[in-house]
Protein backbone atom coordinates (compact mmCIF):
# COMPACT_ATOMS: atom_id res chain seq x y z
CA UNK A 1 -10.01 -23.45 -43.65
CA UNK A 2 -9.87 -20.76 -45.77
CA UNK A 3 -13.03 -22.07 -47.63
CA UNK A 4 -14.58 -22.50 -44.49
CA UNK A 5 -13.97 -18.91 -43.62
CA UNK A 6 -15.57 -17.92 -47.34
CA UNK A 7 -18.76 -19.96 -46.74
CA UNK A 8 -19.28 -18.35 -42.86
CA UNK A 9 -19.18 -14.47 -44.44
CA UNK A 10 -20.99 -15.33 -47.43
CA UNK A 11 -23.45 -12.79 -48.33
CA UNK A 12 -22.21 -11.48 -45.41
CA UNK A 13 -20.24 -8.20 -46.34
CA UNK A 14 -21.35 -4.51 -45.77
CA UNK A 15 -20.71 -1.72 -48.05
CA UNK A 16 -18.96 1.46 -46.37
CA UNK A 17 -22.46 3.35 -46.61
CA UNK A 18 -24.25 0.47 -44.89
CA UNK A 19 -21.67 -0.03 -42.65
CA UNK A 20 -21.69 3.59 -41.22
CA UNK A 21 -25.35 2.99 -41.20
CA UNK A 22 -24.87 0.32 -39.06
CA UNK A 23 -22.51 2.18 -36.29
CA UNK A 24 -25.07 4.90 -36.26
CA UNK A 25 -27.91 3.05 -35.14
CA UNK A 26 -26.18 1.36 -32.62
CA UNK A 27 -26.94 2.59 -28.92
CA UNK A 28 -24.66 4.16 -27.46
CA UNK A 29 -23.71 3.17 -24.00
CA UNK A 30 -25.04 6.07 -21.39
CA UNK A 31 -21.89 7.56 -19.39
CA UNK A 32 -21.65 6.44 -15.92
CA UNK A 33 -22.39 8.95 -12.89
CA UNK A 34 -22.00 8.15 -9.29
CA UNK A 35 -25.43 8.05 -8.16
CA UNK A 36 -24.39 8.73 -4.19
CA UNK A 37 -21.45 10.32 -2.92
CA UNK A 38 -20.43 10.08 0.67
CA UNK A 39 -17.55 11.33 2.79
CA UNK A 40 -15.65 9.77 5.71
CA UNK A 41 -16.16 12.25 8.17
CA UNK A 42 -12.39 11.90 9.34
CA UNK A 43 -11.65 14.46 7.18
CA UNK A 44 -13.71 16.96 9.01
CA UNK A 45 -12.16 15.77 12.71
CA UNK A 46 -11.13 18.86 13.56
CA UNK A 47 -14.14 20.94 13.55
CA UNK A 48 -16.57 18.23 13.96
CA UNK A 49 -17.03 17.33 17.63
CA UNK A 50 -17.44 21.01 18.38
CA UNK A 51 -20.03 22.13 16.06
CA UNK A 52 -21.57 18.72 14.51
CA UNK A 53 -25.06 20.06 13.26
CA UNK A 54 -23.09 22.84 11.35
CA UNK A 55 -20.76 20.99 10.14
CA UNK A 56 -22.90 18.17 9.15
CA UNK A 57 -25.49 20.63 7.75
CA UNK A 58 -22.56 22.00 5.34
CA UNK A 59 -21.51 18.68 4.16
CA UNK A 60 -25.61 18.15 3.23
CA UNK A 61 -25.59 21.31 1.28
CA UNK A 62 -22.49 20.24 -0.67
CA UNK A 63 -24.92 17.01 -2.22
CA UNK A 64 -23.06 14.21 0.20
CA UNK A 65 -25.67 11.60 0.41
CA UNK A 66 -23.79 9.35 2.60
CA UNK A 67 -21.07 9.35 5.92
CA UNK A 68 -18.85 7.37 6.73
CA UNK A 69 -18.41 8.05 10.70
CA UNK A 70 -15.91 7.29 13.21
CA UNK A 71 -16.83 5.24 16.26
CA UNK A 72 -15.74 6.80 18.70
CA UNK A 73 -17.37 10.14 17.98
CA UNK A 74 -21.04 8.62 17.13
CA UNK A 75 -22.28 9.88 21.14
CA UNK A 76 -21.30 13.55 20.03
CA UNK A 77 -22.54 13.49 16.53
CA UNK A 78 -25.57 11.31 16.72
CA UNK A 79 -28.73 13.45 16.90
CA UNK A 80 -27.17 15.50 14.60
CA UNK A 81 -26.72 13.65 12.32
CA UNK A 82 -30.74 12.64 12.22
CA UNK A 83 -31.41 16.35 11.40
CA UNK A 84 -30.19 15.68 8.13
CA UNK A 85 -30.69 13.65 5.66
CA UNK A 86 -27.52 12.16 5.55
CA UNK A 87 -27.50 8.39 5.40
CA UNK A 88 -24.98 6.43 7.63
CA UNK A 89 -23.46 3.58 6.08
CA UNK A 90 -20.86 2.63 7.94
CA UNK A 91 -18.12 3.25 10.89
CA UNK A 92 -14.44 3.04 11.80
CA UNK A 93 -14.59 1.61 15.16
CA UNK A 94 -11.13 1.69 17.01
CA UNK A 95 -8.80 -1.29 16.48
CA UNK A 96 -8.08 -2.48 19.53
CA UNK A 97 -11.33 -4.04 19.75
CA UNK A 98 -10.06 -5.66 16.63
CA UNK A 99 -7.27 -7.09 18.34
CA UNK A 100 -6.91 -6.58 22.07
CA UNK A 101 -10.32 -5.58 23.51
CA UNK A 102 -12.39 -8.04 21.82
CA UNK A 103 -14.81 -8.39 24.40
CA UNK A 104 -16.15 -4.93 24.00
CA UNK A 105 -16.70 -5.61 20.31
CA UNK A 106 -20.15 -6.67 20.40
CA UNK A 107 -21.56 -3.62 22.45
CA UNK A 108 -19.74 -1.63 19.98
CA UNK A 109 -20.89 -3.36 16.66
CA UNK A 110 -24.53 -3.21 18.31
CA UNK A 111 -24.33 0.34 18.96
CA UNK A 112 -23.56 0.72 15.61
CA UNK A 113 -26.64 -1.25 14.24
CA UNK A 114 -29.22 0.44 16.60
CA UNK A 115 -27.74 3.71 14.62
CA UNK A 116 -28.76 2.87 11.39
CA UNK A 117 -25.12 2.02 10.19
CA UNK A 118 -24.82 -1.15 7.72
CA UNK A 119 -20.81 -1.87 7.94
CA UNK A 120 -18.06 -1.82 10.32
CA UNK A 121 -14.31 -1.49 9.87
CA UNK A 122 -11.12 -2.04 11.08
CA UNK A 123 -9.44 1.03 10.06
CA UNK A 124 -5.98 0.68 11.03
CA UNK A 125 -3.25 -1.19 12.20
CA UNK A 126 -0.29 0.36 14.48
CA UNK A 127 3.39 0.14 13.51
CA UNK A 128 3.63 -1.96 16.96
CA UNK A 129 1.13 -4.31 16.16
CA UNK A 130 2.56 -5.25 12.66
CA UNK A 131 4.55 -8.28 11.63
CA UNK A 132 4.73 -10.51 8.88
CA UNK A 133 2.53 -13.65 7.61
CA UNK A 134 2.13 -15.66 10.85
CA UNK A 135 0.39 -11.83 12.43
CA UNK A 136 -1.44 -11.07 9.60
CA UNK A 137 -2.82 -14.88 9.99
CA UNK A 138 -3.75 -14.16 13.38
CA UNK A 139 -5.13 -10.44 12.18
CA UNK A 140 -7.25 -12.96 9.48
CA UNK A 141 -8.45 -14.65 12.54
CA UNK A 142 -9.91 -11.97 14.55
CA UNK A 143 -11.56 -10.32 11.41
CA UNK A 144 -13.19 -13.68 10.81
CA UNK A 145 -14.31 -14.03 13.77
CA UNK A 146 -15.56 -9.88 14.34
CA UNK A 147 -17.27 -10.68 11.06
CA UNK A 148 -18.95 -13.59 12.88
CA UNK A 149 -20.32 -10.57 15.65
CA UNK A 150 -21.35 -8.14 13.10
CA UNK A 151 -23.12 -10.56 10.66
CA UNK A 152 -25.37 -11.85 13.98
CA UNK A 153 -26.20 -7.79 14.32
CA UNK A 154 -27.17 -7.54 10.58
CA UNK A 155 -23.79 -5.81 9.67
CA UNK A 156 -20.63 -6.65 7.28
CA UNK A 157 -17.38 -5.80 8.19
CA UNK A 158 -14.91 -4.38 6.42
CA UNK A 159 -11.09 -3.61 6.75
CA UNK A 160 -9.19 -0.83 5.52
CA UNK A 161 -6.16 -0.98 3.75
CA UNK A 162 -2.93 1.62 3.91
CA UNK A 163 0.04 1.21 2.85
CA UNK A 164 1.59 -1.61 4.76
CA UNK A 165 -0.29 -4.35 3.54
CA UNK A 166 1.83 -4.29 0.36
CA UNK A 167 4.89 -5.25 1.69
CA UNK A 168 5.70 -8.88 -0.15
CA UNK A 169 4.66 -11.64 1.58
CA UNK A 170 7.66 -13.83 1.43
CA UNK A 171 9.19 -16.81 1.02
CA UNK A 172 6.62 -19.35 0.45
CA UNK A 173 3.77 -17.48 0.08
CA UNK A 174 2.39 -15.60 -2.85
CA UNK A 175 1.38 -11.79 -3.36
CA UNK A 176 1.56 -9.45 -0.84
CA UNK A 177 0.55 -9.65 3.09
CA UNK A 178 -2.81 -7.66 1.79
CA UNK A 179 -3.58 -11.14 -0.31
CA UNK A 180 -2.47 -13.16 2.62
CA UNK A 181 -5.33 -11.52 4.52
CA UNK A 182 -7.77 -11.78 1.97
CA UNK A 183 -7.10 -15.10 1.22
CA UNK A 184 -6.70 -16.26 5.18
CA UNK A 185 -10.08 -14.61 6.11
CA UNK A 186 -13.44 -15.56 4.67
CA UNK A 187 -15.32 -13.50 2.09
CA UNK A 188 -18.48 -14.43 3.68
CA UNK A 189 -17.33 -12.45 6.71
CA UNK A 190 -14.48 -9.96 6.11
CA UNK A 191 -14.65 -7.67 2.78
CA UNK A 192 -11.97 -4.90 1.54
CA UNK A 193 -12.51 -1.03 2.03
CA UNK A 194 -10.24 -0.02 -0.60
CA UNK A 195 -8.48 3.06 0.12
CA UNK A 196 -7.11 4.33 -3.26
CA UNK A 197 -4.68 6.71 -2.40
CA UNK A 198 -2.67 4.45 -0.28
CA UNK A 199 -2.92 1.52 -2.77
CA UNK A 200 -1.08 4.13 -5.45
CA UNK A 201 1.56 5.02 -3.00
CA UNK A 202 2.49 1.85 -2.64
CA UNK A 203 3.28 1.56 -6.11
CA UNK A 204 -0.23 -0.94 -6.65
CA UNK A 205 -2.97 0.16 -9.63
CA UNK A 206 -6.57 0.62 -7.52
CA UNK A 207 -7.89 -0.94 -10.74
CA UNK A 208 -5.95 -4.41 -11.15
CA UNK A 209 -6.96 -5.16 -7.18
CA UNK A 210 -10.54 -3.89 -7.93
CA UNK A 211 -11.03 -6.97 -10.63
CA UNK A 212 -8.72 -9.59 -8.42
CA UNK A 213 -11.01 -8.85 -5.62
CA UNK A 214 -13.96 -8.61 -7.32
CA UNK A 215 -17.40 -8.14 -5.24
CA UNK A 216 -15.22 -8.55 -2.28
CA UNK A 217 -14.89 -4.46 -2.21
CA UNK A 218 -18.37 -2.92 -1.00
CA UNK A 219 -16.67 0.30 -0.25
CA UNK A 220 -14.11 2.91 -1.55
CA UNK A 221 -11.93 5.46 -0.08
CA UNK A 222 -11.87 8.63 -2.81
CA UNK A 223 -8.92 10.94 -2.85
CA UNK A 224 -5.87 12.29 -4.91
CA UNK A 225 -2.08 11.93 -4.75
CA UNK A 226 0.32 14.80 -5.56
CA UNK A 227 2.35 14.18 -8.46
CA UNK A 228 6.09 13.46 -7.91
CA UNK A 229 5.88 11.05 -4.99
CA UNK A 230 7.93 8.04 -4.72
CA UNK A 231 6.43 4.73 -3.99
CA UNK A 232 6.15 4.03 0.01
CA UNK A 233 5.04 1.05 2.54
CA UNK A 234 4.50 3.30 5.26
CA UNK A 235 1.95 5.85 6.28
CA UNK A 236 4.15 8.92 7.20
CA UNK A 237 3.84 11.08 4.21
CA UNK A 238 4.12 14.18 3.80
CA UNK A 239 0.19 16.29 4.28
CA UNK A 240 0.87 18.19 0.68
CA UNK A 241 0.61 14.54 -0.47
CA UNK A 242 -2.94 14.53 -0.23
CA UNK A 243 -5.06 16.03 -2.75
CA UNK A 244 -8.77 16.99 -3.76
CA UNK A 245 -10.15 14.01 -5.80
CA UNK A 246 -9.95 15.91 -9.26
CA UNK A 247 -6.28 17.29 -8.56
CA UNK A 248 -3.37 14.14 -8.51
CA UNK A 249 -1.83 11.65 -10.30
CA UNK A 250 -4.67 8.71 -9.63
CA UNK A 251 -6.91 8.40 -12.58
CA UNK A 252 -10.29 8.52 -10.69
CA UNK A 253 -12.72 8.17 -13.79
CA UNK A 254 -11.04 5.07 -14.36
CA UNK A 255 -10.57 3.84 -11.27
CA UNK A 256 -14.47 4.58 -10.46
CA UNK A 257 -15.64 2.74 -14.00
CA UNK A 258 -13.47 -0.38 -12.83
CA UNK A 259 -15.41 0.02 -9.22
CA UNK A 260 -18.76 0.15 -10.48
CA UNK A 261 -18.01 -2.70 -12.44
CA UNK A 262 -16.59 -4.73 -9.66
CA UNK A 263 -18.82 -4.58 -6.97
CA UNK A 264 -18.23 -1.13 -4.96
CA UNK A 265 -21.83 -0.03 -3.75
CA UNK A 266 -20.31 2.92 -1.56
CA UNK A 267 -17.94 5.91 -2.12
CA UNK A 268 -16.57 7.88 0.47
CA UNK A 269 -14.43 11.52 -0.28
CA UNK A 270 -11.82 11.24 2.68
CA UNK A 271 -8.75 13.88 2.70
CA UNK A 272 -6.66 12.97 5.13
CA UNK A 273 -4.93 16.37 5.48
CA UNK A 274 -6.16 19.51 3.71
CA UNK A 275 -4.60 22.55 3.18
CA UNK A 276 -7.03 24.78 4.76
CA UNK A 277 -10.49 24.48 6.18
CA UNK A 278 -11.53 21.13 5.44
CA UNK A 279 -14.80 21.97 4.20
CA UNK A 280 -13.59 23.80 1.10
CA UNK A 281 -11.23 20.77 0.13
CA UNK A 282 -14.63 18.72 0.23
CA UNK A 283 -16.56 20.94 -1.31
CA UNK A 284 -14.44 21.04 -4.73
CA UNK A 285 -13.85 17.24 -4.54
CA UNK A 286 -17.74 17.28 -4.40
CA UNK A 287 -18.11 20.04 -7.22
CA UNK A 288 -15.94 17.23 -9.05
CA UNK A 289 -17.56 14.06 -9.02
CA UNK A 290 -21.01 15.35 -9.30
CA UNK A 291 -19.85 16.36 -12.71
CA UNK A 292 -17.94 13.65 -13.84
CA UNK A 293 -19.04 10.70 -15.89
CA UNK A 294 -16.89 7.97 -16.64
């Protein structure tokens, strides 16, 4: 072997000079940037439906590309959002068409296409309507087939994690009820919104589920946890919790790096609860990523 090893690096071996040489004319890689940022206009719920244009305007001038709406406010905020240049590219619709009004789905999901949008979620699930693996089998089942609806309109559907989903599955099933879903539902049809900040307070890394699911995550949730914060399953936390994306314990070049790399095409900023006017909380977490390269 070792004679083996002799023969391979014959004639082989680099002095330190032309070794240095050699690292020096290698390309470097180019930093990453995020070429579009967008923001889930959630964040801005409370002064949105009353002055949309303005508001919408603002969020422009900050260097948002994209918006990610909420359903049921797309007949107060639809003209004006075409007076900007803001791209919509996709839409929380409520959840009970998810699971209980299922027959208004389709208007919905087509209302949605004729408005330019390109995905639809499921954004949450109540307390009430939560359970272990035989209802998050039957939640698999109603994605599937709402991804059935939306891929007929020319739309992919998505579902949005919280906390919840990371409850262990159980006995005699693997991984968490989150990898129940995944696994239960079919990629073709249902992808992942990953929502970072709730992955992290349930005690997950954004970055491990990011490879696992690989190319089955089209879109991202962006935000910041406070430091200090113990690991939760449930959504009631406390609003100092949530944090501009360059403030917090999550380490967002990272996690954005492993996203790029993994499929995620779209980025949404999304503050749940901000500490003043929620315009300013965007507007730094904007200063920050347009700056950052990972």
């Amino acid at each position: 072997m070792a004679g083996t090893r002799r023969g391979y690096y014959k004639g082989m071996s680099l002095t330190r000079r032309t070794f240095a040489a050699a690292l020096s004319a290698a390309p470097l890689l180019p930093a990453k940037t995020l070429t579009s940022i967008g923001v889930q206009l959630y964040t801005v719920r409370t002064i949105l439906p009353n002055n949309p244009l303005e508001v919408l305007k603002a969020i422009e001038a900050m260097g948002y590309k994209e918006v990610e709406a909420v359903g049921r406010d797309l007949p107060k905020i639809g003209d004006a959002l075409k007076q900007t240049s803001l791209k919509p590219v996709s839409t929380h619709l409520d959840t009970p068409l998810f699971l209980k009004d299922t027959e208004k789905l389709p208007a919905a999901i087509d209302d949605a296409a004729q408005r330019g949008f390109k995905y639809v979620v499921c954004p949450y699930i109540a307390p009430a309507d939560r359970g272990g693996v035989d209802v998050i089998k039957k939640l698999a089942a109603n994605l599937n087939k709402a991804g059935e609806v939306a891929k007929k309109a020319g739309l992919t559907l998505a579902y949005h994690n919280h906390a919840f989903e990371f409850a262990p599955a159980g006995a005699g099933h693997e991984g968490t009820l989150l990898d129940v879903l995944l696994k239960e539902s079919d990629p073709k049809l249902v992808t992942l919104e990953l929502d970072m900040f709730w992955v992290k307070v349930a005690g997950n890394d954004p970055i491990a589920l990011l490879k696992k699911y690989k190319n089955r995550v089209p879109l991202m949730h962006v935000k910041n946890l406070k430091p200090g914060t113990e690991t939760r399953l449930t959504e009631g936390v406390p609003k100092d919790w949530f944090l501009e994306v360059g403030k917090g314990v999550i380490d967002v070049p990272s996690v954005l790096n492993a996203a790029t790399a993994n499929g995620v095409k779209h980025f949404f900023v999304e503050q749940d609860q901000t500490p003043g006017n929620p315009l300013d909380s965007i507007k730094e977490s904007a200063a920050y990523l347009k700056t950052l390269k990972f």
